[in-house]
C-alpha atoms as a PDB file:
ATOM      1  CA  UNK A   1      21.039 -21.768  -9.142  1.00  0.00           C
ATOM      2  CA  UNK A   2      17.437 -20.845 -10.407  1.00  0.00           C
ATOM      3  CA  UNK A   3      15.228 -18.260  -9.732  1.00  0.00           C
ATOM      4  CA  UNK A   4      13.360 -20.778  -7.392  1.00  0.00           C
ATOM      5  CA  UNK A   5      16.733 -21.636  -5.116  1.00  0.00           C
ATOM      6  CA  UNK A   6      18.673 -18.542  -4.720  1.00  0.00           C
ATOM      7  CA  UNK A   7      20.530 -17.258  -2.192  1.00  0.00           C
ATOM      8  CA  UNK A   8      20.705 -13.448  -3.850  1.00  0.00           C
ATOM      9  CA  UNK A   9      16.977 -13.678  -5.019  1.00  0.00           C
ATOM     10  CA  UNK A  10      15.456 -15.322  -1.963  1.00  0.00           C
ATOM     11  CA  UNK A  11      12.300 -16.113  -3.767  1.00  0.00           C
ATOM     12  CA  UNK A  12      10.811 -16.337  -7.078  1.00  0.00           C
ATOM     13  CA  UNK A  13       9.137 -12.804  -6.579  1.00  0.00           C
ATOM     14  CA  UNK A  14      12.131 -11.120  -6.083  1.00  0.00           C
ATOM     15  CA  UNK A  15      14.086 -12.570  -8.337  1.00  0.00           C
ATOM     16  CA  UNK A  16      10.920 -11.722 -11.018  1.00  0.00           C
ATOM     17  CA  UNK A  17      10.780  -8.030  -9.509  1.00  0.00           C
ATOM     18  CA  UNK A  18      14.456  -7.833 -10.291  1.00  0.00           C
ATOM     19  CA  UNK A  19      14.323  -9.225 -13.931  1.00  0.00           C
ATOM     20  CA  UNK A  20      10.813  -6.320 -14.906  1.00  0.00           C
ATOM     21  CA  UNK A  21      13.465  -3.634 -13.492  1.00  0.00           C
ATOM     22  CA  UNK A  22      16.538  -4.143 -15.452  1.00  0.00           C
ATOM     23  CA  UNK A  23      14.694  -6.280 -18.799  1.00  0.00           C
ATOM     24  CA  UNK A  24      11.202  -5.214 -18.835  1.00  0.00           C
ATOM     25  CA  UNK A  25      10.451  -6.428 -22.798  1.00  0.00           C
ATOM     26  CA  UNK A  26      10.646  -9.992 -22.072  1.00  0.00           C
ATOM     27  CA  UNK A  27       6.912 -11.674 -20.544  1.00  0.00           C
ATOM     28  CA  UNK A  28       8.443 -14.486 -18.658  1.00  0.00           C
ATOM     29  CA  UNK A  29       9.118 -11.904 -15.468  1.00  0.00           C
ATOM     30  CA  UNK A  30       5.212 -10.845 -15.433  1.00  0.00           C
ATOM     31  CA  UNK A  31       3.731 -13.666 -16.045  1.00  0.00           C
ATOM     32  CA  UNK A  32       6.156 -15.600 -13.189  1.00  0.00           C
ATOM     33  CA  UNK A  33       5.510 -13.184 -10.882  1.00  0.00           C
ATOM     34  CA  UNK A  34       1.182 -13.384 -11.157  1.00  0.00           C
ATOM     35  CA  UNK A  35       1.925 -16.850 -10.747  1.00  0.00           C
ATOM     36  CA  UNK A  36       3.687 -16.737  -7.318  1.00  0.00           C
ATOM     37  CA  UNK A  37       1.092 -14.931  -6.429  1.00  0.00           C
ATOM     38  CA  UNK A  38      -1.621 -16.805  -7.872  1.00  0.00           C
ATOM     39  CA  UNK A  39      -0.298 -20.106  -5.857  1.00  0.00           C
ATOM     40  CA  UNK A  40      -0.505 -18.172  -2.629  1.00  0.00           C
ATOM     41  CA  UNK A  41      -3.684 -16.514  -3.164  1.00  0.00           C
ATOM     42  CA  UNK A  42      -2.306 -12.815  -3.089  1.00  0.00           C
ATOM     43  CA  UNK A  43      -4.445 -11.410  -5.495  1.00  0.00           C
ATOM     44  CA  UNK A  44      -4.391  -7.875  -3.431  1.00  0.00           C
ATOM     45  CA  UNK A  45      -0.903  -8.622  -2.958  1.00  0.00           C
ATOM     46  CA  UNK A  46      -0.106  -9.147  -6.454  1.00  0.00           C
ATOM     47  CA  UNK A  47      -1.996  -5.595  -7.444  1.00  0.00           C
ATOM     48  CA  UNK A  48      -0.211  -3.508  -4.585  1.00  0.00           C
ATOM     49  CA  UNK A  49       3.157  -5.218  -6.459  1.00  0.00           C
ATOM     50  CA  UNK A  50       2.161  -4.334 -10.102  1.00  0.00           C
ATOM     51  CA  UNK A  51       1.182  -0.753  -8.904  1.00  0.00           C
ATOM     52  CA  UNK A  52       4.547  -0.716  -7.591  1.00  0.00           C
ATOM     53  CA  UNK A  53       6.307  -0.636 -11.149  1.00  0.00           C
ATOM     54  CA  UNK A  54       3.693   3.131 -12.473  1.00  0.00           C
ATOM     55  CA  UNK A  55       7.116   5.316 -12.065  1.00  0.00           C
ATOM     56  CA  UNK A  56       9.881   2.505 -14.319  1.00  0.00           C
ATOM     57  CA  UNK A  57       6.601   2.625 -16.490  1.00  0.00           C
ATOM     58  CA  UNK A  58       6.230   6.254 -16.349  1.00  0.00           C
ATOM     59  CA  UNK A  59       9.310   7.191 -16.841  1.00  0.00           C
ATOM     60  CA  UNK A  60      10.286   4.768 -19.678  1.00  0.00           C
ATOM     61  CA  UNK A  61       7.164   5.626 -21.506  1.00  0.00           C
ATOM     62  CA  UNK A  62       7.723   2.725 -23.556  1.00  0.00           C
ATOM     63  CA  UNK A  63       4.242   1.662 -24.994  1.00  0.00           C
ATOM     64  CA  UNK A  64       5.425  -2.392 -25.028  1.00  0.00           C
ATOM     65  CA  UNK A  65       5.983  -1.920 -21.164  1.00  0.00           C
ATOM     66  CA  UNK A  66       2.453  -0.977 -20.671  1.00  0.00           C
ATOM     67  CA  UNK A  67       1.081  -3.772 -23.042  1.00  0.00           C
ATOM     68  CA  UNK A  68       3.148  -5.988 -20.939  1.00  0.00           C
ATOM     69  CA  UNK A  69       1.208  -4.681 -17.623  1.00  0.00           C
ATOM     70  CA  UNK A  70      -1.608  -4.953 -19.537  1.00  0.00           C
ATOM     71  CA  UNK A  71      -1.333  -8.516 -20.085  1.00  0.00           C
ATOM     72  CA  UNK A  72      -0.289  -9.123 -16.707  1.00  0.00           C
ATOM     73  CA  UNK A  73      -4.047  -8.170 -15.581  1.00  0.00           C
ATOM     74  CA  UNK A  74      -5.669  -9.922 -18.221  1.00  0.00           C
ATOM     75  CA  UNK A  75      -4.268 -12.731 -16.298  1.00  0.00           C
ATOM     76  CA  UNK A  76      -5.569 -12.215 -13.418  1.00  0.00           C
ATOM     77  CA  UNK A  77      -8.774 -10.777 -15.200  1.00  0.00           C
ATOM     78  CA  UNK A  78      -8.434  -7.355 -13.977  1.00  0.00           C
ATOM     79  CA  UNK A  79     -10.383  -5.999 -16.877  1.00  0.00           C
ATOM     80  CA  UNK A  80     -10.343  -2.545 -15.418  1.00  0.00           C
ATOM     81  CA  UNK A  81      -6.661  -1.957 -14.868  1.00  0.00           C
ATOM     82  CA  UNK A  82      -5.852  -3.869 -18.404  1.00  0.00           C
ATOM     83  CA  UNK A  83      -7.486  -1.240 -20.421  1.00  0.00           C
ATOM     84  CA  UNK A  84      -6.176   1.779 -18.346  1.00  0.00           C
ATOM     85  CA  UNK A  85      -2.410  -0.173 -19.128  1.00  0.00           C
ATOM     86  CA  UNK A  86      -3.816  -0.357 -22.719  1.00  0.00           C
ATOM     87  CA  UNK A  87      -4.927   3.386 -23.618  1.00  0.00           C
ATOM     88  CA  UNK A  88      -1.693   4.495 -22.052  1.00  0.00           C
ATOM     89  CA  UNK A  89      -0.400   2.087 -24.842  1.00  0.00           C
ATOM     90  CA  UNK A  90      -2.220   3.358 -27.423  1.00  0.00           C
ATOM     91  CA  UNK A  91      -1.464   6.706 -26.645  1.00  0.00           C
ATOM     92  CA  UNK A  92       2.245   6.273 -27.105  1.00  0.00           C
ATOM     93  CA  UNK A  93       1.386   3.789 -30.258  1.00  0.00           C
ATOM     94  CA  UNK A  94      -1.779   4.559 -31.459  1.00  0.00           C
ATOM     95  CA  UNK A  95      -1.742   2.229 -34.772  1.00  0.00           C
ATOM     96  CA  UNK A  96      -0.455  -1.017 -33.252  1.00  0.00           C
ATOM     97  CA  UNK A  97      -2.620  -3.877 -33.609  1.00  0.00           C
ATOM     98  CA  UNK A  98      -1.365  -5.693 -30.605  1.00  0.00           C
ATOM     99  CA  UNK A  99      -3.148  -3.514 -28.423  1.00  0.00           C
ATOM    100  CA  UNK A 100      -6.222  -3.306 -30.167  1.00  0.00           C
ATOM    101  CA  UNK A 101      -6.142  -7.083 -30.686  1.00  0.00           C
ATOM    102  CA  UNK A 102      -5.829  -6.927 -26.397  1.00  0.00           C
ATOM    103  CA  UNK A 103      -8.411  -4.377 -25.759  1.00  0.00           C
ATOM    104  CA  UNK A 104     -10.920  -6.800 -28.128  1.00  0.00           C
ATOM    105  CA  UNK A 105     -10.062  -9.495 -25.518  1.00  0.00           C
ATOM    106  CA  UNK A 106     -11.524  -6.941 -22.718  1.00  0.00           C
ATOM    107  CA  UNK A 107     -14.604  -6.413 -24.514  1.00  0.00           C
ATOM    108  CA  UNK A 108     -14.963 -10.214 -25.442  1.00  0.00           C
ATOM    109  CA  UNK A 109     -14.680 -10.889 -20.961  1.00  0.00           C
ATOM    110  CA  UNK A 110     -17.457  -8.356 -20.812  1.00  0.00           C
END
């Protein structure tokens, strides 16, 4: 079965929601589940469901899981939220280029 036809996962957003939770380093989840949402035209939706994952973020404090988030708005071009993802990132990692190289993108859509 795939994540599209599943009788455990129901849908492609819960099936996505349940790959963040228990593999969160891997893009494919995030950028999946923006585009379920996309397709529907759930922006709001999408934002309430991204907000959903602050305490696995929190309490990982994992600076990749936060770049991940990160890139999940720059998807959707949620400039705002991206950089509050990204100086929790830097924070935690505060010489890696990736998230520099991310927060240039921000200031290249402004």
């Amino acid at each position: 079965m795939t994540r599209y036809h599943n009788t455990l996962w129901k849908d492609q957003r819960s099936y996505c929601t349940f790959w963040i939770k228990t593999n969160q380093s891997s893009f494919t989840p995030w950028k999946e589940l923006v585009r379920s949402y996309k397709q529907a035209n759930e922006i709001d939706k999408l934002k309430l469901a991204l907000a959903g994952f602050d305490n696995l973020l929190e309490s990982k404090q994992d600076y990749f899981l936060y770049l991940r988030r990160a890139k999940t708005y720059l998807y959707i071009n949620d400039l705002v939220l991206a950089a509050a993802d990204l100086t929790k990132a830097l924070k935690l990692r505060p010489f890696d280029g990736a998230i520099y190289n991310k927060r240039g993108v921000i200031y290249e859509r402004n």
